[in-house]
C-alpha atoms as a PDB file:
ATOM      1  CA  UNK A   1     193.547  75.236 202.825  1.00  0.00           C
ATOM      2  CA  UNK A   2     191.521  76.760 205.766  1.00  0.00           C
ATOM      3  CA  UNK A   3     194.481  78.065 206.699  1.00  0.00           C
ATOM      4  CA  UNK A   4     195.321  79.724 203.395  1.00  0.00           C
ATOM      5  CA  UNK A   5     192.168  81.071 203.867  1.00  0.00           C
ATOM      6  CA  UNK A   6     192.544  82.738 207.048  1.00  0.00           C
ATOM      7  CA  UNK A   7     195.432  84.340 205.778  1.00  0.00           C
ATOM      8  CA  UNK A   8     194.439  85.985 202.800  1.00  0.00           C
ATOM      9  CA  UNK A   9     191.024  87.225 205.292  1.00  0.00           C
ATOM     10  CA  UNK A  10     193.401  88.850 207.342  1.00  0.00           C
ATOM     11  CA  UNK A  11     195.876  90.402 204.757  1.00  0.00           C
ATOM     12  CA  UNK A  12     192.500  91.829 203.064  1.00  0.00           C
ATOM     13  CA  UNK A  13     190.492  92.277 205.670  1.00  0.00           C
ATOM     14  CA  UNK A  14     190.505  96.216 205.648  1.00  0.00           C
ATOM     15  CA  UNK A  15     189.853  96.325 201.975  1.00  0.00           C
ATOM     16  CA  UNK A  16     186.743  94.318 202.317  1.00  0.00           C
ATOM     17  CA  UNK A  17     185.622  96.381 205.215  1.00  0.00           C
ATOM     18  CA  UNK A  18     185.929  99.373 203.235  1.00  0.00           C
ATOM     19  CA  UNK A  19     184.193  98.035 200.496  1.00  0.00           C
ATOM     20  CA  UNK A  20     181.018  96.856 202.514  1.00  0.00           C
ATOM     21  CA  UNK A  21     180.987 100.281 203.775  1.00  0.00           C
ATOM     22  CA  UNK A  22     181.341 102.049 200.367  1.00  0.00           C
ATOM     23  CA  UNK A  23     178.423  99.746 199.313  1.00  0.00           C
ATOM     24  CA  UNK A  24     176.152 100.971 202.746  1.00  0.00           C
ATOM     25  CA  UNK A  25     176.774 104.535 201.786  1.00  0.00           C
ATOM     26  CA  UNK A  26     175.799 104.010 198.146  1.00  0.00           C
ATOM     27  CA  UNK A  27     172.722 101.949 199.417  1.00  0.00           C
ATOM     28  CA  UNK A  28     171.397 104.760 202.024  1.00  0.00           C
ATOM     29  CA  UNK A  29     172.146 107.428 199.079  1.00  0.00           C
ATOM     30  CA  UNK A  30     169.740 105.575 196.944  1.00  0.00           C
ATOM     31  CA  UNK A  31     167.183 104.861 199.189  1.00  0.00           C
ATOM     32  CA  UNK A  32     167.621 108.111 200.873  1.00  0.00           C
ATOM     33  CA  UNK A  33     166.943 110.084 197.618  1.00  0.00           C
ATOM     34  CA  UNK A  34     164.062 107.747 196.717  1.00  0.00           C
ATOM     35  CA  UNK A  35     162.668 108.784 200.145  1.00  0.00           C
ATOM     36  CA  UNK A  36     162.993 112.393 199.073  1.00  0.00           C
ATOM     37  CA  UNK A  37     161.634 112.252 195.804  1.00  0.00           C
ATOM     38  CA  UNK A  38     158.503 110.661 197.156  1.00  0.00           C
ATOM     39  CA  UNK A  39     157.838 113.350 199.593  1.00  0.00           C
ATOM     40  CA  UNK A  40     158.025 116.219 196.634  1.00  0.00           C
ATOM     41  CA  UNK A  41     156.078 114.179 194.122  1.00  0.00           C
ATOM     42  CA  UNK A  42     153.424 113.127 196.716  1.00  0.00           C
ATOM     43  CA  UNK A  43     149.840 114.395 196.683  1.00  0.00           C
ATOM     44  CA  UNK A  44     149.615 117.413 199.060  1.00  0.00           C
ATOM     45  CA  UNK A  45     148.545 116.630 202.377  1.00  0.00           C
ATOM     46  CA  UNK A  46     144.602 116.726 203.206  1.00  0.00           C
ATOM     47  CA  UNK A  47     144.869 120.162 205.365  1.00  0.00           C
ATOM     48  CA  UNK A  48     146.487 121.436 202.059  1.00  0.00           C
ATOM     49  CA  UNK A  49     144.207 119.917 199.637  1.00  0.00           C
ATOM     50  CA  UNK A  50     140.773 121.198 201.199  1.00  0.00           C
ATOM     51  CA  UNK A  51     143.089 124.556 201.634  1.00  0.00           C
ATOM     52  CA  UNK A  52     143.575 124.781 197.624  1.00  0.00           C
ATOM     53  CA  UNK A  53     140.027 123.632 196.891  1.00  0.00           C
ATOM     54  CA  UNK A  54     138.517 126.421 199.287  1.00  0.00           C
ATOM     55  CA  UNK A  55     140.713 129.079 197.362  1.00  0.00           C
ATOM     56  CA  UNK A  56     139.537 128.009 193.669  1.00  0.00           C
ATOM     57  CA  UNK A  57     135.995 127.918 195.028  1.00  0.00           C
ATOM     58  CA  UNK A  58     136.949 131.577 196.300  1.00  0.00           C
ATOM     59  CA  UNK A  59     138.401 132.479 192.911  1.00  0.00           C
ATOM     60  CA  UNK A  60     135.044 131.299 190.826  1.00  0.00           C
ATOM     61  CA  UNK A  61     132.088 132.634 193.369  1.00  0.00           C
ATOM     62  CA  UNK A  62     134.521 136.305 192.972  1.00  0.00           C
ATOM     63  CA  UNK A  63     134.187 135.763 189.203  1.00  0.00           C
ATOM     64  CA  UNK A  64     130.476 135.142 189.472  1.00  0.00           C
ATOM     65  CA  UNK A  65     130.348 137.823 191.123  1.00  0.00           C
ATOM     66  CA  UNK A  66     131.684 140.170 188.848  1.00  0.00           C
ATOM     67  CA  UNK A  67     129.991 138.796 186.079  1.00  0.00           C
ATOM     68  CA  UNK A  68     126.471 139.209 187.571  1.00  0.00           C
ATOM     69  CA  UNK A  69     127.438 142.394 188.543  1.00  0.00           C
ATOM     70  CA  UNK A  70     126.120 145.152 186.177  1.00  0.00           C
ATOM     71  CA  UNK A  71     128.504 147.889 185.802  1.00  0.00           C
ATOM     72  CA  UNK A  72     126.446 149.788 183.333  1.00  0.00           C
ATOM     73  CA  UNK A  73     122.980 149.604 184.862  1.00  0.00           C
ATOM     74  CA  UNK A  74     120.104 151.536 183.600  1.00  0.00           C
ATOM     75  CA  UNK A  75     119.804 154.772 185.623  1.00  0.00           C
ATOM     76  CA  UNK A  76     116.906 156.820 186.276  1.00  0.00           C
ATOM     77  CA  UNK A  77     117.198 160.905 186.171  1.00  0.00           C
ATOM     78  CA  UNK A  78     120.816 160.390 187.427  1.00  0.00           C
ATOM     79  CA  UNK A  79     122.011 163.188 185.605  1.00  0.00           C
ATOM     80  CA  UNK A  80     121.177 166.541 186.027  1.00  0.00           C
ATOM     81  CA  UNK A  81     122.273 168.012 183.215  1.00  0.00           C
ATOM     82  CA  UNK A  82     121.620 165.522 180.678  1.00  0.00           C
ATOM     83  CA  UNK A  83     117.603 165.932 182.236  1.00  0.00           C
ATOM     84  CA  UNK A  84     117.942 169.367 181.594  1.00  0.00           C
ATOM     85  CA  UNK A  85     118.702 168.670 178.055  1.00  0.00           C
ATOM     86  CA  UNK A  86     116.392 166.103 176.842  1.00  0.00           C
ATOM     87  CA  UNK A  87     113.192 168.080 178.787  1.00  0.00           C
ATOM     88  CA  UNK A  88     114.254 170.966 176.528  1.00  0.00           C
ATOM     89  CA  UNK A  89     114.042 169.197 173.721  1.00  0.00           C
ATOM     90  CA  UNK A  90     110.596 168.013 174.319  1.00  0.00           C
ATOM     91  CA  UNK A  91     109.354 171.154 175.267  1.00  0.00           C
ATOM     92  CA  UNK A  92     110.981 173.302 172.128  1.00  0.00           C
ATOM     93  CA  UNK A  93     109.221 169.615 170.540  1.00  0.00           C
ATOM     94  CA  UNK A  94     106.136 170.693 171.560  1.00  0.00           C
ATOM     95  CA  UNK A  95     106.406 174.313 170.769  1.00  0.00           C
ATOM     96  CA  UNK A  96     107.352 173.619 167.621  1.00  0.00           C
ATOM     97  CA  UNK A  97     110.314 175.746 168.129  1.00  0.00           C
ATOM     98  CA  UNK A  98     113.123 173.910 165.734  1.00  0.00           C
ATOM     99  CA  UNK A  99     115.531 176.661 166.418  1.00  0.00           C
ATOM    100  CA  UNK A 100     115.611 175.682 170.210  1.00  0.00           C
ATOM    101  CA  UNK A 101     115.866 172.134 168.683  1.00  0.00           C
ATOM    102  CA  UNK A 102     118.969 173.017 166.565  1.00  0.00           C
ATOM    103  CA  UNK A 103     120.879 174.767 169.926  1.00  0.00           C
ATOM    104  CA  UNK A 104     120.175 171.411 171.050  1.00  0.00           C
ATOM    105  CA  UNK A 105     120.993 169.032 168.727  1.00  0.00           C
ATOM    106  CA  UNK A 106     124.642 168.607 166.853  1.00  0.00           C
ATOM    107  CA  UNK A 107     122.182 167.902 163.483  1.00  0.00           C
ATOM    108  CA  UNK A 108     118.639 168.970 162.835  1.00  0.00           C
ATOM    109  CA  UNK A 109     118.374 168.770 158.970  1.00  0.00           C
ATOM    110  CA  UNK A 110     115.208 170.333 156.752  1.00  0.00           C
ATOM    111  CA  UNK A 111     113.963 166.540 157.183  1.00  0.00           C
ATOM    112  CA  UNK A 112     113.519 167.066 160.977  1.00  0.00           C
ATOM    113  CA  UNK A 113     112.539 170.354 160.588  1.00  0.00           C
ATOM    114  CA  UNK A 114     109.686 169.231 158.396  1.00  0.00           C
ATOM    115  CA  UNK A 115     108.773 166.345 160.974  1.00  0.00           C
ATOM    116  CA  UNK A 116     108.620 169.147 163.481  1.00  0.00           C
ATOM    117  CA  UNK A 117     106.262 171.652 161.622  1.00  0.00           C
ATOM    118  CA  UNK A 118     104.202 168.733 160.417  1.00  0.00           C
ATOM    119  CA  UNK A 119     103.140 167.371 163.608  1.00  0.00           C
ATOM    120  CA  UNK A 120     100.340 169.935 164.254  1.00  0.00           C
ATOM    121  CA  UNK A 121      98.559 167.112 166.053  1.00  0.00           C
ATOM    122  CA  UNK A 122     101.066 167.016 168.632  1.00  0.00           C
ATOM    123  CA  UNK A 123     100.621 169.478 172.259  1.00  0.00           C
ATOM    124  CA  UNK A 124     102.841 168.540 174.035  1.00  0.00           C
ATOM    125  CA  UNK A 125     105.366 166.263 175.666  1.00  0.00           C
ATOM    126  CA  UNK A 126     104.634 165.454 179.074  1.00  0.00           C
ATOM    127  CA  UNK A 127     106.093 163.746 182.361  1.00  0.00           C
ATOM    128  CA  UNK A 128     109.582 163.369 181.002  1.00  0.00           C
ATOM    129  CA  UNK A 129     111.627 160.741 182.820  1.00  0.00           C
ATOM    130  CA  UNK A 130     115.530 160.666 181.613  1.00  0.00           C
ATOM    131  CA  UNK A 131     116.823 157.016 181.700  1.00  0.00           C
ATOM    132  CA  UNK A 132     120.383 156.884 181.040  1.00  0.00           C
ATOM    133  CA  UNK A 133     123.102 153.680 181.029  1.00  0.00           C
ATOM    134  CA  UNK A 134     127.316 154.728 179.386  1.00  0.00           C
ATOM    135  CA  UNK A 135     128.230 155.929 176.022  1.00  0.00           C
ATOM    136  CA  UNK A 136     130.996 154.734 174.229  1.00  0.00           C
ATOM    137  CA  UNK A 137     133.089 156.852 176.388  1.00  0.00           C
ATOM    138  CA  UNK A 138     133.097 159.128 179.584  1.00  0.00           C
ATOM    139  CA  UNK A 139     131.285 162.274 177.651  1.00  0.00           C
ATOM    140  CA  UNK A 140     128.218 160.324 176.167  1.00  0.00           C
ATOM    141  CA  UNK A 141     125.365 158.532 177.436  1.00  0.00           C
ATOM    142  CA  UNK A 142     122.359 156.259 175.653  1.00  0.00           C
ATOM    143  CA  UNK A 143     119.315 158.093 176.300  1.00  0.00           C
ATOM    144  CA  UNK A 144     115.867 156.262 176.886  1.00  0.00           C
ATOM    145  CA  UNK A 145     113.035 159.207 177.522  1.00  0.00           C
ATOM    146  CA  UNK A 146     109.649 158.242 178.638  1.00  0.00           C
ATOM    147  CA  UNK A 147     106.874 161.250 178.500  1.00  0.00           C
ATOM    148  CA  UNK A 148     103.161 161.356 178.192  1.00  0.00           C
ATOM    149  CA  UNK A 149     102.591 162.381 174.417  1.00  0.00           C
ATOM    150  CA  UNK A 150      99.502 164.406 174.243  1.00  0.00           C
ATOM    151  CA  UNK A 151      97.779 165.262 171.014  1.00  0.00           C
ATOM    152  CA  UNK A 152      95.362 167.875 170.087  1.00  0.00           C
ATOM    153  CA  UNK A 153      91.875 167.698 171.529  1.00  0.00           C
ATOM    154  CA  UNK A 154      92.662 164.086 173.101  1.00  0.00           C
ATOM    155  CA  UNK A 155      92.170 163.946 176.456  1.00  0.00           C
ATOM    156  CA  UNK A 156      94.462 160.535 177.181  1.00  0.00           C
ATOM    157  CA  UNK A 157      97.881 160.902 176.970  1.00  0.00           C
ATOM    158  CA  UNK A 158      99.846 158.202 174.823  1.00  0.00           C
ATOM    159  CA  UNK A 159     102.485 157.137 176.680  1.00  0.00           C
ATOM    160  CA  UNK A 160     105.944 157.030 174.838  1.00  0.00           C
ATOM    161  CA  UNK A 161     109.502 156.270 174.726  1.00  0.00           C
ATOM    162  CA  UNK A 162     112.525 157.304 172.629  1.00  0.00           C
ATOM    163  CA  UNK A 163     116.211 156.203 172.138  1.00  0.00           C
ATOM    164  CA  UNK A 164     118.650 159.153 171.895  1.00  0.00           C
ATOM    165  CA  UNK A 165     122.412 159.305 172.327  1.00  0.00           C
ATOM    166  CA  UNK A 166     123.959 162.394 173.699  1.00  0.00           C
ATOM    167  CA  UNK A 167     127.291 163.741 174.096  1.00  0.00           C
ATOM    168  CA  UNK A 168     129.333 166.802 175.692  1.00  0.00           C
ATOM    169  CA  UNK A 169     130.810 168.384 172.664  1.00  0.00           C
ATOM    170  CA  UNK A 170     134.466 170.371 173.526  1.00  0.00           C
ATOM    171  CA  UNK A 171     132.467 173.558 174.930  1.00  0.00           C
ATOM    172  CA  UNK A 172     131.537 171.257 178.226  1.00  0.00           C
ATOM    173  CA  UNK A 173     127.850 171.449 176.782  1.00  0.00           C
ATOM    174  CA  UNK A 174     125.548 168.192 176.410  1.00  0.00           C
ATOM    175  CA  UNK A 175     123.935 167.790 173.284  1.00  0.00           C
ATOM    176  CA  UNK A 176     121.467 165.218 171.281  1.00  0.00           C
ATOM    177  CA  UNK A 177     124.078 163.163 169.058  1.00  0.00           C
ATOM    178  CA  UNK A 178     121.301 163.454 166.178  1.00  0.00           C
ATOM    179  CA  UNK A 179     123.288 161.517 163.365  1.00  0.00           C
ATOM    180  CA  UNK A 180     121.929 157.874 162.280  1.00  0.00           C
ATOM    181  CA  UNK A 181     124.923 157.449 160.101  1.00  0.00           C
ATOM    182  CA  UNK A 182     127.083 157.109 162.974  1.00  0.00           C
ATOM    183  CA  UNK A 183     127.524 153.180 162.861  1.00  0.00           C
ATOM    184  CA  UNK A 184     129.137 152.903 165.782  1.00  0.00           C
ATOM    185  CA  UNK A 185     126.980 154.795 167.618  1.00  0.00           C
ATOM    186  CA  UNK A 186     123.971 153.572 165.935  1.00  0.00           C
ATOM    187  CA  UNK A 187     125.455 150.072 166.925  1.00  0.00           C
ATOM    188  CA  UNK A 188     126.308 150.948 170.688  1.00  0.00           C
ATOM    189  CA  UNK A 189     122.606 151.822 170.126  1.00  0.00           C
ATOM    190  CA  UNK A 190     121.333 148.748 169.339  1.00  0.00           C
ATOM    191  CA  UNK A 191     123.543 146.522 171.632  1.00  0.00           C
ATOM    192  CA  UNK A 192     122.009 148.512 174.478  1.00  0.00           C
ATOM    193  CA  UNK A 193     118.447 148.025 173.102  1.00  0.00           C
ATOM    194  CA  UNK A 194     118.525 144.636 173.941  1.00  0.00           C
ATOM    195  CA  UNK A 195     119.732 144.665 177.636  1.00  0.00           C
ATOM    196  CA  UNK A 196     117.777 142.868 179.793  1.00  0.00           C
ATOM    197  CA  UNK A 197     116.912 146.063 181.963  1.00  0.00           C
ATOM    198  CA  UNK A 198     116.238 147.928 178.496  1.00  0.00           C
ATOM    199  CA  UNK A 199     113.511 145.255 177.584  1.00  0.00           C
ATOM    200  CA  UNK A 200     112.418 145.819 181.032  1.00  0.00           C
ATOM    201  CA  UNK A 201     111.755 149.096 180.667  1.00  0.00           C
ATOM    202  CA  UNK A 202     110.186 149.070 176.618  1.00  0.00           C
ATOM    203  CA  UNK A 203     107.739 146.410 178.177  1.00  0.00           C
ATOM    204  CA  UNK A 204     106.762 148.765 180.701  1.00  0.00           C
ATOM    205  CA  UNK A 205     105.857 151.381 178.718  1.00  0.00           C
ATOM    206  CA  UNK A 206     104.826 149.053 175.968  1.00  0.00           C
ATOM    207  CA  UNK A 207     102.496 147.877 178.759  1.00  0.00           C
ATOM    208  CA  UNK A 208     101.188 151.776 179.787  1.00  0.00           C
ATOM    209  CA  UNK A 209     100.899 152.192 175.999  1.00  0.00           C
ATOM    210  CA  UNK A 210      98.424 149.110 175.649  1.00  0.00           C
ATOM    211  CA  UNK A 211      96.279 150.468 179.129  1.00  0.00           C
ATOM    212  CA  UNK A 212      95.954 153.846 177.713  1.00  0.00           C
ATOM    213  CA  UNK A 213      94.364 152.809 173.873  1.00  0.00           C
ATOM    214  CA  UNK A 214      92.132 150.110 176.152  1.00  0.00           C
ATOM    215  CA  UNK A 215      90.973 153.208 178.197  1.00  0.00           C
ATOM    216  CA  UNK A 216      90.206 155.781 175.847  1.00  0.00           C
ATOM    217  CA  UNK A 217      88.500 154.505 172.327  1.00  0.00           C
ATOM    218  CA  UNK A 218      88.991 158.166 171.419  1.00  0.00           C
ATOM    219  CA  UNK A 219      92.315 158.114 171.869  1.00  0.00           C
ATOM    220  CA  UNK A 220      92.510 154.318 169.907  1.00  0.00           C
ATOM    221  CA  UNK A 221      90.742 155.518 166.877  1.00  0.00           C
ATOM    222  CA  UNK A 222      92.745 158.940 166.956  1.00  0.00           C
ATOM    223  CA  UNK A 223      96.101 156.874 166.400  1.00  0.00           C
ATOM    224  CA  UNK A 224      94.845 155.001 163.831  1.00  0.00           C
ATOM    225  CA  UNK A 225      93.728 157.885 161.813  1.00  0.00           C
ATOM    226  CA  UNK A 226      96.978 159.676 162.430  1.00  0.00           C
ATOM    227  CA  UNK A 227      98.610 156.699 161.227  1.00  0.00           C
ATOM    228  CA  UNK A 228      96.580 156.807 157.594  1.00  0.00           C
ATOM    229  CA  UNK A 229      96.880 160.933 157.386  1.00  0.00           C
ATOM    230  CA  UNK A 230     100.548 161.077 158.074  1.00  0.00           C
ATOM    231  CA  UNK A 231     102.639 161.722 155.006  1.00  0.00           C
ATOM    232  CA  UNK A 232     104.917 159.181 155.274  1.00  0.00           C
ATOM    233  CA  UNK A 233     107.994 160.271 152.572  1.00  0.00           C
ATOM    234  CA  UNK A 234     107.883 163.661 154.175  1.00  0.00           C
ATOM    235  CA  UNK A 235     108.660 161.893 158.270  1.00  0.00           C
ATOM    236  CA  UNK A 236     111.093 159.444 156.201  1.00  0.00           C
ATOM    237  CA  UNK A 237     114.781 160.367 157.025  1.00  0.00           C
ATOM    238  CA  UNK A 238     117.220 161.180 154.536  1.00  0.00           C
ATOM    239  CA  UNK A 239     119.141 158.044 152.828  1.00  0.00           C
ATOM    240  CA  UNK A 240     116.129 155.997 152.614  1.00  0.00           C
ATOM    241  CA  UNK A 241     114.347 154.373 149.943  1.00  0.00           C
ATOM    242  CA  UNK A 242     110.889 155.503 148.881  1.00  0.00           C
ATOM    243  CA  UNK A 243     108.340 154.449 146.552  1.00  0.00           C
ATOM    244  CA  UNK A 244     106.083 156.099 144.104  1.00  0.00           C
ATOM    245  CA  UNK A 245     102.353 155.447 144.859  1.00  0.00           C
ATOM    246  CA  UNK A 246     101.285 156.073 141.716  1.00  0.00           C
ATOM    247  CA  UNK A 247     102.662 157.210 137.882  1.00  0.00           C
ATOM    248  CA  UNK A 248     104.420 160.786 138.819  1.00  0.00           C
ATOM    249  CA  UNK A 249     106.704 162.897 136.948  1.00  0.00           C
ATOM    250  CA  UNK A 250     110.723 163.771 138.378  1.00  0.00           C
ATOM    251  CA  UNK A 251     111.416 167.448 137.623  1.00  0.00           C
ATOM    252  CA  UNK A 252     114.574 169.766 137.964  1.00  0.00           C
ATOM    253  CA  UNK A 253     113.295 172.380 140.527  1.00  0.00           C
ATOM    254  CA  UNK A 254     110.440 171.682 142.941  1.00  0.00           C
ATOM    255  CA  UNK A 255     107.423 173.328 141.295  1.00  0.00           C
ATOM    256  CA  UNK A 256     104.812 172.385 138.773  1.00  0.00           C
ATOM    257  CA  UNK A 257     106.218 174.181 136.186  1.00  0.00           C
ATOM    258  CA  UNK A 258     109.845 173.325 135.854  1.00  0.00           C
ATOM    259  CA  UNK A 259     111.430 170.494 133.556  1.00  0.00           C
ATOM    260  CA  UNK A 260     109.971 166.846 133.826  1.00  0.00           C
ATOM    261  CA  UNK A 261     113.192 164.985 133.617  1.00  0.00           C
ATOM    262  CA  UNK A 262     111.429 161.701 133.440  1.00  0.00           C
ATOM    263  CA  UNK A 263     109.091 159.623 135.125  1.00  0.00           C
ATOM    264  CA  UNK A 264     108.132 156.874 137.668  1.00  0.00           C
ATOM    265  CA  UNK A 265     105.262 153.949 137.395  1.00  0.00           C
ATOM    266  CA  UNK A 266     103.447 152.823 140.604  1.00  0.00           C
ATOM    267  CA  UNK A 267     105.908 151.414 142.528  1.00  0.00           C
ATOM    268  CA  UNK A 268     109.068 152.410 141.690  1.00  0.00           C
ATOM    269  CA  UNK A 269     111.893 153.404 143.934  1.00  0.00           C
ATOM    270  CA  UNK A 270     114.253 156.520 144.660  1.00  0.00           C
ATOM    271  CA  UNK A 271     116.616 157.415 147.101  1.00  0.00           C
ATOM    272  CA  UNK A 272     115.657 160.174 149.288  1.00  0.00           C
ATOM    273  CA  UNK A 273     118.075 163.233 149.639  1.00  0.00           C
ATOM    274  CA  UNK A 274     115.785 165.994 152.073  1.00  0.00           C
ATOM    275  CA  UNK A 275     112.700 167.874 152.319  1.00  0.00           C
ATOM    276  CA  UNK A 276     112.871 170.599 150.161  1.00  0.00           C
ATOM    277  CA  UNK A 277     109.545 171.826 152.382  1.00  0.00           C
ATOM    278  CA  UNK A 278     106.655 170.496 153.433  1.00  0.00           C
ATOM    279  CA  UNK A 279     105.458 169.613 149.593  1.00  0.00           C
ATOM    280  CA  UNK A 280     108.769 168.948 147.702  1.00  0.00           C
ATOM    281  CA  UNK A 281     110.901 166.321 148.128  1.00  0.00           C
ATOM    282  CA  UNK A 282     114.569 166.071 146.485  1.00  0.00           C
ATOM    283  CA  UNK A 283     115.692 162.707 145.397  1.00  0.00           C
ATOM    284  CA  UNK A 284     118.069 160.855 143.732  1.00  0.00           C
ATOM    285  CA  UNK A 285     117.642 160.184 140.169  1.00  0.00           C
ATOM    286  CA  UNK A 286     119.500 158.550 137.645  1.00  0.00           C
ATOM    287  CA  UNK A 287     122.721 159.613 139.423  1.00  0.00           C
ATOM    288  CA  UNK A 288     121.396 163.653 139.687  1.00  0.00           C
ATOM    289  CA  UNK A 289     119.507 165.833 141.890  1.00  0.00           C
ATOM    290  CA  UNK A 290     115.644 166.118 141.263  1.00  0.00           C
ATOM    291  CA  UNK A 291     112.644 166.525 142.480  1.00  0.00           C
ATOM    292  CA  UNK A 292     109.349 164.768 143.383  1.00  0.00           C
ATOM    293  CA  UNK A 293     106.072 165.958 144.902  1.00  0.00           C
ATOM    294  CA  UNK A 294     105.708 164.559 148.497  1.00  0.00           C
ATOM    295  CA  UNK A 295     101.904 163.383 147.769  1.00  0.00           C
ATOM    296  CA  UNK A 296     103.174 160.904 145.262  1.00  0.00           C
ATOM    297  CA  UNK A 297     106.070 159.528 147.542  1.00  0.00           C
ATOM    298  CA  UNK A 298     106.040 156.831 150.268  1.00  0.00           C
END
């Protein structure tokens, strides 16, 4: 039998061989490519780990960076031109020169005439300082003005501050965007308001405001006369709401003699249309033009 044996071993011999070695070369294949799959799904190496984590600490301090950086700061008189401008203003302000005010401006209405004419009590605006961040585009800018406000026979200035928008219209010239029904603009307006180097600024001059009435109680009870005298409907802007003070009659043409087309109790409302002149107001009434006396209007 062992001899049986022996001789089918040696009649098969090379077959088995060449199985066994089929069988290595399957074995190394598998293991091999385990091997090789290990290495690519491996964590990186530690030189290459600390590499990657330096990069993404890179990439968030750059991102930091650029958010703390403030690409629309508030500058101060940056802008020759636009200085030029709003120190005009003030001074035709102070003049009372409204048809300087009109070259100026892209809208002066009767309204802000009447403001103008009314504010006797004004001398002059002083110490202008031009504070300016971007417009909505290239060609405007958000205007903050400081200036010393000085009123007749006070001796303290008030100190002061205004928000104005201005814009280079298609001549190359800058003008006062004067227009408060604008919404975007009135909203680029108000987003820029409450910047934190805006509210820097307002508390500043809030802050000179405050020093100045605390220095001067000439100056302190001056304002708060001012504030009772002022005719309030007549400084009102177009658009707005005002109210009757008392019982007053509406009329077709502003004088005391035209046709009473009806009338208001104490507290009623109307909507403003403009300053007829420094006595008249026109309003909206029952869906047509009319007229109210200024006295009776708040």
């Amino acid at each position: 039998m062992l001899d049986d044996f022996r001789e089918w071993l040696s009649d098969n011999l090379r077959y088995i061989l060449l199985g066994l070695a089929i069988l290595a070369v399957l074995l190394i294949l598998f293991f091999g490519g385990r091997a090789l799959i290990g290495i690519f799904r491996s964590d990186p190496a530690p030189d290459a780990q600390q590499t990657e984590q330096e990069n993404n600490s890179s990439d968030d301090t750059n991102e930091e960076e650029v958010e703390n950086t403030d690409t629309n700061a508030l500058e101060e008189n940056a802008y020759p031109e636009v200085n030029t401008l709003i120190e005009s203003f003030y001074a035709a302000w102070g003049q009372k020169d409204t048809d300087a005010m009109k070259e100026l401006t892209d809208n002066f209405s009767t309204t802000d005439e009447t403001k103008v004419a009314n504010a006797t009590y004004i001398e002059s605006y002083d110490n202008v300082q031009v504070y300016t961040k971007k417009g909505l585009d290239e060609n405007s800018y958000v205007v903050f003005a400081s200036y010393d406000l000085k009123f007749q026979g006070i001796d303290t200035p008030a100190p002061g501050l205004s928000e104005l928008y201005v814009i280079k219209n298609e001549n190359g010239d800058w003008l006062i965007h004067n227009d408060e029904s604008d919404e975007e603009v009135q909203e680029c307006l108000e987003k820029t308001r409450q910047e934190e180097d805006v509210q820097e600024l307002i508390s500043q001059e809030e802050e000179k405001y405050d020093l100045a009435l605390e220095s001067d109680e000439e100056l302190n009870a001056y304002l708060e006369q001012l504030g009772e005298e002022t005719n309030t409907a007549l400084m009102a802007d177009d658009g707005e709401m005002l109210t009757a003070s008392q019982d007053c009659n509406v009329r077709a043409d502003a004088t005391t003699s035209s046709q009473i087309l009806g009338r208001l109790q104490a507290g009623d409302q109307v909507k403003k249309l403009e300053n007829v002149d420094d006595e008249w107001i026109k309003v909206e009434y029952e869906g047509e033009e009319a007229y109210i006396h200024a006295d009776l209007l708040q």
